[in-house]
Structures are given as structure tokens and as C-alpha cells.
PDB file of N, CA and C in Angstrom:
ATOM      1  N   UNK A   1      -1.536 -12.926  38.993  1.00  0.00           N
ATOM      2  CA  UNK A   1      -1.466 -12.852  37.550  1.00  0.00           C
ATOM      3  C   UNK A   1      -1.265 -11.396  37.157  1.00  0.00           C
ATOM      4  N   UNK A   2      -0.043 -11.008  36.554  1.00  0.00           N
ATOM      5  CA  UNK A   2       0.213  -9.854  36.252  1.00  0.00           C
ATOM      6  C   UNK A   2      -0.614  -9.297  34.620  1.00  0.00           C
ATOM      7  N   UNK A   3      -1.383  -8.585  34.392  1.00  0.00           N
ATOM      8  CA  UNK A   3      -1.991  -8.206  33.317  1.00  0.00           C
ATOM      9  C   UNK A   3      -1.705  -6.989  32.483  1.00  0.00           C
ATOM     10  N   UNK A   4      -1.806  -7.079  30.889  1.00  0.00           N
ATOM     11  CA  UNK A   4      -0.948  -6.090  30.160  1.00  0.00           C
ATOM     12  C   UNK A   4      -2.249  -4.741  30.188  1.00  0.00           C
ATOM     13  N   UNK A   5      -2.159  -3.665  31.168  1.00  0.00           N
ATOM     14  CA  UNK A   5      -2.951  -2.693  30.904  1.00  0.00           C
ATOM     15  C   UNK A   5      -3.280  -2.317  29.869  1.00  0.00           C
ATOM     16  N   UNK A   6      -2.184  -1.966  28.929  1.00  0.00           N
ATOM     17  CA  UNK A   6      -2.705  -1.417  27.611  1.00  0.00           C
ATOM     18  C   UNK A   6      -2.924  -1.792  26.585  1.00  0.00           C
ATOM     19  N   UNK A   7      -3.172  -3.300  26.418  1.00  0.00           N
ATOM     20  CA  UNK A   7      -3.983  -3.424  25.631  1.00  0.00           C
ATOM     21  C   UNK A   7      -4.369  -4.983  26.011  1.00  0.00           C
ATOM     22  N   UNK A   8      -5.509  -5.789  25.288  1.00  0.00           N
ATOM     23  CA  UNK A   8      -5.628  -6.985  26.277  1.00  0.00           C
ATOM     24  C   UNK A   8      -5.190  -8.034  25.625  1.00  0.00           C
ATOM     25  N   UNK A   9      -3.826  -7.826  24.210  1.00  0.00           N
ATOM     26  CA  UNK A   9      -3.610  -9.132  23.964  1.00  0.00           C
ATOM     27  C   UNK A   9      -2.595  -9.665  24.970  1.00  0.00           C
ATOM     28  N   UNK A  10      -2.844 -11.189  24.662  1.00  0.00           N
ATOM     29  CA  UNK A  10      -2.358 -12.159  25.515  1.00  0.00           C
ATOM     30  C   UNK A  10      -0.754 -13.009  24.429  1.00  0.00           C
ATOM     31  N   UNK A  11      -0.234 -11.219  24.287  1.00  0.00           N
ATOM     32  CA  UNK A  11       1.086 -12.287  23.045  1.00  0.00           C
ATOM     33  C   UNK A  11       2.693 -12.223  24.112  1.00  0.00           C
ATOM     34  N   UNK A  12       2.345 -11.616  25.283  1.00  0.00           N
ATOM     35  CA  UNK A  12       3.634 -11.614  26.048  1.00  0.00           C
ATOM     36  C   UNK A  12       3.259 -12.863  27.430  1.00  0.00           C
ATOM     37  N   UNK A  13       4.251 -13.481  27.526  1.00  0.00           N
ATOM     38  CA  UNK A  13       4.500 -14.276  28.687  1.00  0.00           C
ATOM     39  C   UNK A  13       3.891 -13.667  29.978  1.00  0.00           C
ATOM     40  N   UNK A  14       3.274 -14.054  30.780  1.00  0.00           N
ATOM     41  CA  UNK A  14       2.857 -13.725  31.870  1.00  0.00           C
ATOM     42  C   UNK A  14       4.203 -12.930  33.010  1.00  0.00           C
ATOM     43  N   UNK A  15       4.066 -11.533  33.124  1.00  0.00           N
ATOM     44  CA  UNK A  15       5.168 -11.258  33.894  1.00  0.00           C
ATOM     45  C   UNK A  15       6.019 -10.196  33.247  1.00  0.00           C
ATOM     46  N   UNK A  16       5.943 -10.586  31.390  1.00  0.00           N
ATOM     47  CA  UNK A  16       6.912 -10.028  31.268  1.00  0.00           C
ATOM     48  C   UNK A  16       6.695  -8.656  30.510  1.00  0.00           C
ATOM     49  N   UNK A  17       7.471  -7.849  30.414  1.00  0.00           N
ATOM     50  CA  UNK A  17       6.918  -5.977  29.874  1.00  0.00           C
ATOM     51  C   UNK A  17       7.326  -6.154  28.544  1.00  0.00           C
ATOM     52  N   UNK A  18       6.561  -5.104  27.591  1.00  0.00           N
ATOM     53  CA  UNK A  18       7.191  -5.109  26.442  1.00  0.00           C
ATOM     54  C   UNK A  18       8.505  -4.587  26.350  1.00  0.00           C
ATOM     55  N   UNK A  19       9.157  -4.289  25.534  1.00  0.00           N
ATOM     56  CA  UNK A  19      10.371  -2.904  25.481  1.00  0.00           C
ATOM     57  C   UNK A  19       9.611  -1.845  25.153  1.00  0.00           C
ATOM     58  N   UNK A  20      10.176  -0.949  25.384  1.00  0.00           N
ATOM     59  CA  UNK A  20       9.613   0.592  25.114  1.00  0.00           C
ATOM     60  C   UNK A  20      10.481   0.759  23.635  1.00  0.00           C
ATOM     61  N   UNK A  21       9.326   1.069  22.459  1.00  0.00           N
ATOM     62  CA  UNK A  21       9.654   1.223  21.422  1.00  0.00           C
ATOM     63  C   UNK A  21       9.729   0.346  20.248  1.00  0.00           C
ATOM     64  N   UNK A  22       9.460  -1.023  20.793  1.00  0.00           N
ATOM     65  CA  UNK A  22       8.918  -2.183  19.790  1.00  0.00           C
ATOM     66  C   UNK A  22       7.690  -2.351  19.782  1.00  0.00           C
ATOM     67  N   UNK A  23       7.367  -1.969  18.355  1.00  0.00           N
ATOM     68  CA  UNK A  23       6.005  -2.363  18.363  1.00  0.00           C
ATOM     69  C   UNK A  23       5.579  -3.621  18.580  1.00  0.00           C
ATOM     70  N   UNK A  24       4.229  -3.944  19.109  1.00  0.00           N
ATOM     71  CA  UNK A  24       4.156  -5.378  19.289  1.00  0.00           C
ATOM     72  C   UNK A  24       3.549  -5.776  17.673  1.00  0.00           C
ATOM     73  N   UNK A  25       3.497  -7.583  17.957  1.00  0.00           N
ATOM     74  CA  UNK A  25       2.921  -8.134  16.769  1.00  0.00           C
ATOM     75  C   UNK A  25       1.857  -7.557  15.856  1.00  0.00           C
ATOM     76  N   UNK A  26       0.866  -7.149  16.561  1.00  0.00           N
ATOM     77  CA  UNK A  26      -0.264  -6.620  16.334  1.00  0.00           C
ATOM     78  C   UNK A  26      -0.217  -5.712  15.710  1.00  0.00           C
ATOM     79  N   UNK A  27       0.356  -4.209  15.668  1.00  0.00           N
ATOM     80  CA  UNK A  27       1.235  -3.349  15.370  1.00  0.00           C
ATOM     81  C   UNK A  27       2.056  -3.539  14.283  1.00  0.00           C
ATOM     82  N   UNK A  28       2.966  -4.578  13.534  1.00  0.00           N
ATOM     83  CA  UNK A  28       3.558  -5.226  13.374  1.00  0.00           C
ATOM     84  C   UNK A  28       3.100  -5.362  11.761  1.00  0.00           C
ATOM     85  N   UNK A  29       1.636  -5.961  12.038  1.00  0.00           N
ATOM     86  CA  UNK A  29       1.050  -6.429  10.949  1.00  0.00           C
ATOM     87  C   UNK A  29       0.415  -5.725  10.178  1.00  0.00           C
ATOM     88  N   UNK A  30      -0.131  -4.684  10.794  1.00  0.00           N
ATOM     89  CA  UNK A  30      -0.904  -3.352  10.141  1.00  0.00           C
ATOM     90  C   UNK A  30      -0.135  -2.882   9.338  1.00  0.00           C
ATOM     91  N   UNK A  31       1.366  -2.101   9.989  1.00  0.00           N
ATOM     92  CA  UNK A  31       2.104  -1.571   9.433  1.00  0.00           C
ATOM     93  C   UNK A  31       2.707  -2.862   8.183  1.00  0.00           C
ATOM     94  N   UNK A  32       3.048  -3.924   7.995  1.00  0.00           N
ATOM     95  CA  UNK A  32       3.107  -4.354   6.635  1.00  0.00           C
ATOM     96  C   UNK A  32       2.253  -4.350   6.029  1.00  0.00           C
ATOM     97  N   UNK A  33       0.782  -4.645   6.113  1.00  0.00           N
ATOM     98  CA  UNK A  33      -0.475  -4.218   5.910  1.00  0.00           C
ATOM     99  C   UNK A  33      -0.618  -3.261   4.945  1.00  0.00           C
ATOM    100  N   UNK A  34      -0.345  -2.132   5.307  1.00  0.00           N
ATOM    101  CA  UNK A  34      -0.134  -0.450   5.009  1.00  0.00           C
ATOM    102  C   UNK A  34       0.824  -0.284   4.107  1.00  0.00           C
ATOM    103  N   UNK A  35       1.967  -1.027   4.148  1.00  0.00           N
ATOM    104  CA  UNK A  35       3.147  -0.795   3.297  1.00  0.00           C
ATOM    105  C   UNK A  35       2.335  -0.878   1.728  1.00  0.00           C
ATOM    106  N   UNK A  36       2.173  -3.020   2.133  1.00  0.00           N
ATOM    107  CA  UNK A  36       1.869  -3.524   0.788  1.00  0.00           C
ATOM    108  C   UNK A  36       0.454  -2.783  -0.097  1.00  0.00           C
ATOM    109  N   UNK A  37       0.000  -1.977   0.713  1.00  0.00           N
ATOM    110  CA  UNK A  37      -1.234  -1.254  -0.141  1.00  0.00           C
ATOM    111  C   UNK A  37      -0.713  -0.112  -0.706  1.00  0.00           C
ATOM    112  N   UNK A  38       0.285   0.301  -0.081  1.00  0.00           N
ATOM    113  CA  UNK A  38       0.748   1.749  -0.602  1.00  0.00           C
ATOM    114  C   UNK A  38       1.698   1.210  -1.852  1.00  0.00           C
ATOM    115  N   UNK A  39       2.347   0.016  -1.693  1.00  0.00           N
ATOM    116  CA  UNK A  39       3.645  -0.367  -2.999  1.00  0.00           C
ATOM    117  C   UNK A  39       2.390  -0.693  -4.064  1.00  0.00           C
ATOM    118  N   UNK A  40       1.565  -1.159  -4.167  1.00  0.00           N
ATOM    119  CA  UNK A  40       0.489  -2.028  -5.140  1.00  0.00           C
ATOM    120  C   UNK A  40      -0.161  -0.395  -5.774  1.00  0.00           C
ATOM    121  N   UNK A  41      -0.895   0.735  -4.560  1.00  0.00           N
ATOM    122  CA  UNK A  41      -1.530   1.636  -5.314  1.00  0.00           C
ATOM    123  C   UNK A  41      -0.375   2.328  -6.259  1.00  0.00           C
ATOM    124  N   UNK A  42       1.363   2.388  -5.762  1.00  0.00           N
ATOM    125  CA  UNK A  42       1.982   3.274  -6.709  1.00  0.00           C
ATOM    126  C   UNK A  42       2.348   2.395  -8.027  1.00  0.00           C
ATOM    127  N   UNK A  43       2.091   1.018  -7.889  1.00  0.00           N
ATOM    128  CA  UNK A  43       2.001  -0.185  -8.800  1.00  0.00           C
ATOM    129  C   UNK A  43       1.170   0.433 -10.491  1.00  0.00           C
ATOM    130  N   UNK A  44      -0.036   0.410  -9.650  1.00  0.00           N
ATOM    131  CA  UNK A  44      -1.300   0.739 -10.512  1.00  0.00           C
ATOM    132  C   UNK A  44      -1.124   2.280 -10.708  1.00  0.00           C
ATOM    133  N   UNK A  45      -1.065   3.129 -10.031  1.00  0.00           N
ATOM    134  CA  UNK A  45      -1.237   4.396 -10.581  1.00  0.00           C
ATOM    135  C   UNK A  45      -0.096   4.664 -11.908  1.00  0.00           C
ATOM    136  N   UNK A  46       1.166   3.921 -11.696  1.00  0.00           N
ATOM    137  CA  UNK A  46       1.934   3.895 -12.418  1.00  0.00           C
ATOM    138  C   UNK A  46       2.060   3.291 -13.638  1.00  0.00           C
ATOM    139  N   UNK A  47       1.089   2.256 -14.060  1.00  0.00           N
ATOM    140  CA  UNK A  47       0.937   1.420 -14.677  1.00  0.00           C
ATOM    141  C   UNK A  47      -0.758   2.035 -15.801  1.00  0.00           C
ATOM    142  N   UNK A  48      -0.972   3.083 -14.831  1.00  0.00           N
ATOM    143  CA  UNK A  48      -2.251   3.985 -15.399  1.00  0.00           C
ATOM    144  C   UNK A  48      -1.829   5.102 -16.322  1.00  0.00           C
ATOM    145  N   UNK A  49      -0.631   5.693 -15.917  1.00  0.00           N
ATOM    146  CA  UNK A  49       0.060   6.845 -15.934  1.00  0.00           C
ATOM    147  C   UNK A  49       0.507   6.556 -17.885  1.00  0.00           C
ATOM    148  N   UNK A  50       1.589   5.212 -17.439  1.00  0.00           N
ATOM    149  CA  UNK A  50       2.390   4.995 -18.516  1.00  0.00           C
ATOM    150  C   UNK A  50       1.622   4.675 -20.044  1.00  0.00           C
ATOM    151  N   UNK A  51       0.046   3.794 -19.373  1.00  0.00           N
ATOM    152  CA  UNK A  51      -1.106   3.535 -20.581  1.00  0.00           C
ATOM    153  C   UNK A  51      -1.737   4.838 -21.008  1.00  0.00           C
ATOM    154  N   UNK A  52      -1.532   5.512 -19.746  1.00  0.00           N
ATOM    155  CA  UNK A  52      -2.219   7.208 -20.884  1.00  0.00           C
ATOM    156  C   UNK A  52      -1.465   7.799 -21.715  1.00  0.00           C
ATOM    157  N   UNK A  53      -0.284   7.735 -21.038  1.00  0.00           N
ATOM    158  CA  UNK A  53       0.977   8.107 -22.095  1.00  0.00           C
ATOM    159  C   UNK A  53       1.020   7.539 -23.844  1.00  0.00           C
ATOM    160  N   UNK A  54       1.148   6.010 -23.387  1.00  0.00           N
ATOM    161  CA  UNK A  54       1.272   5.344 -24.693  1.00  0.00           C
ATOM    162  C   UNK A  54       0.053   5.246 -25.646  1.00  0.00           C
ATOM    163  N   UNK A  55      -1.288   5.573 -25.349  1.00  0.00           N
ATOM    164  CA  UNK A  55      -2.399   5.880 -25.577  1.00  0.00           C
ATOM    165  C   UNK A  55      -2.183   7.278 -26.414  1.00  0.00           C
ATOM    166  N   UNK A  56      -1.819   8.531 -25.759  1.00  0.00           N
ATOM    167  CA  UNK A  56      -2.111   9.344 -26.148  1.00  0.00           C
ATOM    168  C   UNK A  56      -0.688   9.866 -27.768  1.00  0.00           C
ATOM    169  N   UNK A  57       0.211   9.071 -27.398  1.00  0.00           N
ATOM    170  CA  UNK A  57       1.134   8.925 -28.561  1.00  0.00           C
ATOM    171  C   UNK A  57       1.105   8.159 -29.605  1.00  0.00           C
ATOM    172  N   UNK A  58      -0.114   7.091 -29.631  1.00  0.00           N
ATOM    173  CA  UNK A  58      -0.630   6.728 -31.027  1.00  0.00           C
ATOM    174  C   UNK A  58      -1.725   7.388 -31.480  1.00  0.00           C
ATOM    175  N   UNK A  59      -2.260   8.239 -30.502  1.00  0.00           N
ATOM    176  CA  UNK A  59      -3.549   8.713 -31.235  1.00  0.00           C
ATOM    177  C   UNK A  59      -3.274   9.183 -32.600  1.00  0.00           C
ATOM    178  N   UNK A  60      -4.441   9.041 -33.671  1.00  0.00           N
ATOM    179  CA  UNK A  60      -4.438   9.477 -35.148  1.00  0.00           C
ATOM    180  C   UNK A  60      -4.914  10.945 -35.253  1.00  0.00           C
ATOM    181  N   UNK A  61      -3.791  11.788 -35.454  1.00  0.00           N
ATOM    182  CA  UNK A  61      -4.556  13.411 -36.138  1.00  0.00           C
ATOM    183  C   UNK A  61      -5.990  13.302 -36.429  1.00  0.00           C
ATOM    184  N   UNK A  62      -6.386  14.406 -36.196  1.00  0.00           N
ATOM    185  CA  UNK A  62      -7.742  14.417 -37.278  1.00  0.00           C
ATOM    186  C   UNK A  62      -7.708  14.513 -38.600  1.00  0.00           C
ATOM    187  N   UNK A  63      -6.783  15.490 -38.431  1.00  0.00           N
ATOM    188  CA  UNK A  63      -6.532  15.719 -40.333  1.00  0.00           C
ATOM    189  C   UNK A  63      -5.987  14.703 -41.414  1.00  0.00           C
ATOM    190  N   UNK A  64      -5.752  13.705 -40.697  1.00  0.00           N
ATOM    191  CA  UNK A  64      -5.508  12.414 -41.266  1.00  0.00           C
ATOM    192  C   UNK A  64      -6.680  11.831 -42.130  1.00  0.00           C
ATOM    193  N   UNK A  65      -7.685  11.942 -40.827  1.00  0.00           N
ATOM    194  CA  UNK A  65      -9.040  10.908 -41.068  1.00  0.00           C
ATOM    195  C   UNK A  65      -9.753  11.829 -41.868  1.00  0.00           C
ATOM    196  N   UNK A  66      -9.651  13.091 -42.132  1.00  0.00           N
ATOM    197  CA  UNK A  66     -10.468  13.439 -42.796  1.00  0.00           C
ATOM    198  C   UNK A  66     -10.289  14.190 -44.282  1.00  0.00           C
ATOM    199  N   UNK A  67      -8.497  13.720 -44.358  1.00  0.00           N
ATOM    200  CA  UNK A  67      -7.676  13.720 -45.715  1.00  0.00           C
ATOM    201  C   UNK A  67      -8.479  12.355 -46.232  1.00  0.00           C
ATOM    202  N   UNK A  68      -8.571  11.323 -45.739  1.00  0.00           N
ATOM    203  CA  UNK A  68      -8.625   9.909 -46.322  1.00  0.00           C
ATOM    204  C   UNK A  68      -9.822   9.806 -46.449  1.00  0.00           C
ATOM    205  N   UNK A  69     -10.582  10.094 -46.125  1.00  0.00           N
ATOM    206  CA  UNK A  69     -12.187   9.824 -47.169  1.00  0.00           C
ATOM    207  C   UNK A  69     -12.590  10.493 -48.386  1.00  0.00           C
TER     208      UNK A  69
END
């Protein structure tokens, strides 16, 4: 029984080597993993960004509020 030294999953056929330079499955999944957290945080930071913006362009003068009383 030929066994994968470096690491102990059991996702290749008995016998056979990986390629050099494909990540395996495992590998595989992290890295989409990683993607979809990084597309979602520039999601939200962006979506934070644009509400401070539009926030800070309705704000009311002061001298408004304190013409009107």
C-alpha cells in the first residue's frame, strides 16, 4: 500500500502522485473560502463607506436649527 507522506488525506487513488503544482481539494476549498470572505468584507466596507457619505450630505447646518426657534 503506497501512502501519501504529506499529508494523510485519502482523496488520491492508491498509487497515484499528485501533480506538482495543483493544489489538492483540500487546498482548493480554503482558498474559495478566503476569496468569498474577502468579496463580502469589500461588500460591507463599501456599503459602510457609501452610508457615511450619504449620511453626512443630508446632515442639517446648525445655523439652520438655531435660525428656526
Amino acid at each position: 500500500m503506497i501512502q501519501n507522506d504529506m499529508n494523510d488525506e485519502k482523496l488520491l487513488p492508491p498509487g497515484e502522485m499528485p501533480l506538482p503544482g495543483v493544489p489538492s481539494p483540500k487546498a482548493q476549498s480554503w482558498g474559495a473560502m478566503i476569496s468569498i470572505i474577502v468579496i463580502v468584507l469589500m461588500i460591507v466596507i463599501g456599503a459602510f463607506y457609501s452610508w457615511g457619505k450619504r449620511v453626512s450630505e443630508t446632515n442639517i447646518p446648525a445655523d439652520a436649527l438655531i435660525t428656526s426657534q
